[in-house]
N, C-alpha and C. Protein backbone atom coordinates (compact mmCIF):
# COMPACT_ATOMS: atom_id res chain seq x y z
N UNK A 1 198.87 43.13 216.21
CA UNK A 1 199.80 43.98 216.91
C UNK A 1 200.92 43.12 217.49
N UNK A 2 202.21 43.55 217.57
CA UNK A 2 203.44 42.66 218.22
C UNK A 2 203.12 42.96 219.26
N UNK A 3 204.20 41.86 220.28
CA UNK A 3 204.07 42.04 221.61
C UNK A 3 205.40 42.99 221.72
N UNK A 4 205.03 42.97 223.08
CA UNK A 4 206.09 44.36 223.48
C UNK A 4 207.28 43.55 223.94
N UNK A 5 208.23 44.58 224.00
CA UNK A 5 209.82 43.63 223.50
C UNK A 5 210.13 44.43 225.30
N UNK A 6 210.69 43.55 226.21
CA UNK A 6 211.43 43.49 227.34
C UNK A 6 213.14 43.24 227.20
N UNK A 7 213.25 44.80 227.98
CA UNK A 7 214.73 44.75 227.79
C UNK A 7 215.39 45.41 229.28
N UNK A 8 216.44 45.56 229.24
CA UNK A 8 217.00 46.13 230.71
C UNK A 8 218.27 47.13 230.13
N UNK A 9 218.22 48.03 230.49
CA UNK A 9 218.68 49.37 230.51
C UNK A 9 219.69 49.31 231.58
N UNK A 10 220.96 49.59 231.91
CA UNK A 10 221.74 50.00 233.32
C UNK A 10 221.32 49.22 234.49
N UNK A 11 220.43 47.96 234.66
CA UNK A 11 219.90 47.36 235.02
C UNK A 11 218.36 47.43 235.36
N UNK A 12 217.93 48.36 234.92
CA UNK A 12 216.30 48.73 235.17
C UNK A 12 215.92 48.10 233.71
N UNK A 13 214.71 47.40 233.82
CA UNK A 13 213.59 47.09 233.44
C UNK A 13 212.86 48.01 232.12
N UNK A 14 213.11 47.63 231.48
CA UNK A 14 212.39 48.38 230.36
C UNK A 14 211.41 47.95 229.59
N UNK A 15 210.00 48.21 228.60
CA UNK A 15 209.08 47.63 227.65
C UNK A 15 209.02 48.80 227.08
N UNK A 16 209.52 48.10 225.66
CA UNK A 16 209.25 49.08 224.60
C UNK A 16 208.14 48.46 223.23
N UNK A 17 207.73 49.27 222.31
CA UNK A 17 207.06 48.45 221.35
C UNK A 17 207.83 48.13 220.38
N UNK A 18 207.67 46.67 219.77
CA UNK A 18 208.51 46.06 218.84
C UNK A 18 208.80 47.21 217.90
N UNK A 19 210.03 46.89 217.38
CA UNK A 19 210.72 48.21 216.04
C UNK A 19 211.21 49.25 216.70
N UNK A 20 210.93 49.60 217.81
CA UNK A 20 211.96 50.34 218.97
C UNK A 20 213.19 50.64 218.83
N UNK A 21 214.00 51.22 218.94
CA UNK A 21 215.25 51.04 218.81
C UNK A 21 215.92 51.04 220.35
N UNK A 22 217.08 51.26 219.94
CA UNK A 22 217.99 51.07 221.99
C UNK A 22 217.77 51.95 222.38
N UNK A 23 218.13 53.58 221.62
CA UNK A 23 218.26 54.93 221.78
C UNK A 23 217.34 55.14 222.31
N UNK A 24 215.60 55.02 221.66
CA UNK A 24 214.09 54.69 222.57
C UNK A 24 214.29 54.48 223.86
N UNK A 25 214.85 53.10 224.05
CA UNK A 25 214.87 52.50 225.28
C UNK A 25 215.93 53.32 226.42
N UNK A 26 216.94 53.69 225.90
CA UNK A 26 217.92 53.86 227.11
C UNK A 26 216.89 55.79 227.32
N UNK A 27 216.49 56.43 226.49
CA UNK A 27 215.30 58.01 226.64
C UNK A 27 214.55 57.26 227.92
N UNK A 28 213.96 55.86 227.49
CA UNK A 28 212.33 56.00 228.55
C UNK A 28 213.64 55.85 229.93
N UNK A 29 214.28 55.46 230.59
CA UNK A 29 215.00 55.10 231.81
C UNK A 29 215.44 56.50 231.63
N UNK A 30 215.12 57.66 231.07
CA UNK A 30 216.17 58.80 231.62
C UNK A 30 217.72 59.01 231.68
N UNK A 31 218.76 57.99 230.99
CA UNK A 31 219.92 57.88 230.97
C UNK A 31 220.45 58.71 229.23
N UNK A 32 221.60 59.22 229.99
CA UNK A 32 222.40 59.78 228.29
C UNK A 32 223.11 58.56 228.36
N UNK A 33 223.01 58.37 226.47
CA UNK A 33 224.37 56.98 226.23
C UNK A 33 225.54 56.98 226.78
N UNK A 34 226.50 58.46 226.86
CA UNK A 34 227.29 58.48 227.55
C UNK A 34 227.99 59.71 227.66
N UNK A 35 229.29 60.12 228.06
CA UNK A 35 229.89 60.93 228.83
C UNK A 35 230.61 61.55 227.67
N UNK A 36 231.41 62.89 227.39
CA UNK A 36 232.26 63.50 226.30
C UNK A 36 233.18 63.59 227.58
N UNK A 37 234.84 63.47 226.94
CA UNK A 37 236.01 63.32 227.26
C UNK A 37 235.91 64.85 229.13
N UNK A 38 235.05 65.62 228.73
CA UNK A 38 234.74 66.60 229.80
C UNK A 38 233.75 66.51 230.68
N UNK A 39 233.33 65.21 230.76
CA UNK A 39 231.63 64.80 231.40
C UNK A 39 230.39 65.34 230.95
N UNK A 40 230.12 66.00 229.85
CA UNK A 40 228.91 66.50 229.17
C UNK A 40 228.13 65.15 228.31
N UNK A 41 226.75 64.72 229.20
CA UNK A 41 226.08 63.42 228.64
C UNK A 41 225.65 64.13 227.17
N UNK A 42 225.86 62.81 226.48
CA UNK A 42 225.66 62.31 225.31
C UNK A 42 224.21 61.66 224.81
N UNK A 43 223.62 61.95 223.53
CA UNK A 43 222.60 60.66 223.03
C UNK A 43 222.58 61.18 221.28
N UNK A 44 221.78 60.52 221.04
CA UNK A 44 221.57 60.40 219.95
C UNK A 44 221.41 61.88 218.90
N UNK A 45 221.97 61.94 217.88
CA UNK A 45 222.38 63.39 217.10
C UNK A 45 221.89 63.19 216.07
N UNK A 46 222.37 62.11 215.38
CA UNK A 46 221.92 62.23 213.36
C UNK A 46 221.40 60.93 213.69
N UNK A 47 220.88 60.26 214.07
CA UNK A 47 219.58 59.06 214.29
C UNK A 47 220.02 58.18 212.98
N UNK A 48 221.51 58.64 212.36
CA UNK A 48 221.88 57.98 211.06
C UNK A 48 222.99 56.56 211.45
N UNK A 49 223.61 56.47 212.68
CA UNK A 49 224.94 55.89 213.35
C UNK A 49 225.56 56.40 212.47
N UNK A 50 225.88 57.89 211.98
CA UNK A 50 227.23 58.34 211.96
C UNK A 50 227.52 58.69 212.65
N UNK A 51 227.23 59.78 213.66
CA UNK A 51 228.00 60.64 214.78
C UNK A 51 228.25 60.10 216.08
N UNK A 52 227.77 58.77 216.23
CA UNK A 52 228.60 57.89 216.94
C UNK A 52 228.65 57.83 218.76
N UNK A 53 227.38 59.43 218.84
CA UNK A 53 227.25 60.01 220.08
C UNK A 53 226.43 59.37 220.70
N UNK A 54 225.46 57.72 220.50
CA UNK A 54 224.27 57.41 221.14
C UNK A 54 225.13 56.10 221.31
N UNK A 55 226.62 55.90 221.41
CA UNK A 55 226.80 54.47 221.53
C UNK A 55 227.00 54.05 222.61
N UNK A 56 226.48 52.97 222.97
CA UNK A 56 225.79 52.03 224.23
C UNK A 56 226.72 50.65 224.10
N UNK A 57 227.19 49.77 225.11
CA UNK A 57 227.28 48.71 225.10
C UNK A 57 226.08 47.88 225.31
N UNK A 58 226.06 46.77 224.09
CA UNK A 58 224.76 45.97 224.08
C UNK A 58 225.29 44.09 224.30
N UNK A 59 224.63 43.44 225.20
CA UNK A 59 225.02 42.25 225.27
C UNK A 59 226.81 42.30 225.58
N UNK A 60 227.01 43.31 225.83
CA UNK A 60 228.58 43.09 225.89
C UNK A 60 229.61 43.37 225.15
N UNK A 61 228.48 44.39 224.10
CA UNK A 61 229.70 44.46 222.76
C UNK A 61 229.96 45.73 222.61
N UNK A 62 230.78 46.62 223.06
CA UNK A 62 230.91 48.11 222.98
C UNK A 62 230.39 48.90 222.15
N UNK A 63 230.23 50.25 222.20
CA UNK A 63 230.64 50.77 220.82
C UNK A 63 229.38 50.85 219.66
N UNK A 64 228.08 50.01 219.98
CA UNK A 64 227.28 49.93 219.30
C UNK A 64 226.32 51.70 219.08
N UNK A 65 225.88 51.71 217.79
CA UNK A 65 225.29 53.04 217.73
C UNK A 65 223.85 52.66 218.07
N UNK A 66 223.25 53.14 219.64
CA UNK A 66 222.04 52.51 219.87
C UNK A 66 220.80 53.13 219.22
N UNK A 67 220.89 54.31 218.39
CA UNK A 67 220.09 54.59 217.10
C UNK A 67 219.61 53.68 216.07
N UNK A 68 221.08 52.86 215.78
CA UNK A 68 220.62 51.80 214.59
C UNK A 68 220.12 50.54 215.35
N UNK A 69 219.99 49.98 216.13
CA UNK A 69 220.10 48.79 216.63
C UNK A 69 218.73 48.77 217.41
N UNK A 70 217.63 47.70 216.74
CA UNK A 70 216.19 47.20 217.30
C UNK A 70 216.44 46.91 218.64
N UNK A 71 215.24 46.78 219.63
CA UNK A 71 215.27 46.49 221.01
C UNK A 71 214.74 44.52 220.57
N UNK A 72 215.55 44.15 221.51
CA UNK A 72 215.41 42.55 221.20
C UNK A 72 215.21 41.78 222.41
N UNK A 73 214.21 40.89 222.60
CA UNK A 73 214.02 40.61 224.22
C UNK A 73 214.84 39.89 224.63
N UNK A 74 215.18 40.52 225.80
CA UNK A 74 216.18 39.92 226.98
C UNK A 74 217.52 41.04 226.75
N UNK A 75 217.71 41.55 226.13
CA UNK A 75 218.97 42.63 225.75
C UNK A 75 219.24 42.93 226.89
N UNK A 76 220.53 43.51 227.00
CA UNK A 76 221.27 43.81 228.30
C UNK A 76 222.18 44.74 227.50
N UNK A 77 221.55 46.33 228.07
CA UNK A 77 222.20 47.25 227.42
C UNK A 77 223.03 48.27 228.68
N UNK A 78 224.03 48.43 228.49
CA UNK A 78 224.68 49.72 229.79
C UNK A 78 225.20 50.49 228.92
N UNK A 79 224.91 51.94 229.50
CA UNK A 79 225.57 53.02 228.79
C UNK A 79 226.73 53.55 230.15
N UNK A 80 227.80 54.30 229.18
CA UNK A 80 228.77 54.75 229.70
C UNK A 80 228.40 56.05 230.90
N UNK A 81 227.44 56.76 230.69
CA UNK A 81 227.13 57.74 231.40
C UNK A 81 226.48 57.60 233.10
């Protein structure tokens, strides 16, 4: 069995199980990825990163679709919402 992958969410503390994705991680903390141009929270839609609605800044890099993207230890993820 893998070990469990430690990550931080909006600054809270997260453990998810390896193969996880972000989208996983930012659900268990209770946060939407982010905000629509009218304040209606956002997450994950087609679990494909086309619709572009679960994207999270990860390590600092905007824009990421946190559907496609594994949980990796030590990650430092903030969502817009």
């Amino acid at each position: 069995m893998s070990e469990p992958v430690v990550l931080t969410v909006n600054g809270s503390r997260v453990t998810v199980r390896a193969g996880a994705t972000v989208a996983a991680a930012v659900a268990l903390v209770g946060r939407a990825c982010r905000r629509s141009v009218s304040g209606e929270p956002r997450g994950p839609l087609c679990g494909m990163g086309i619709c572009f609605e679960c994207r999270v800044t990860i390590d600092g890099k905007r824009h990421r679709p946190s559907c496609q993207v594994l949980c990796q230890p030590g990650m430092e993820v903030s969502t817009d919402a």
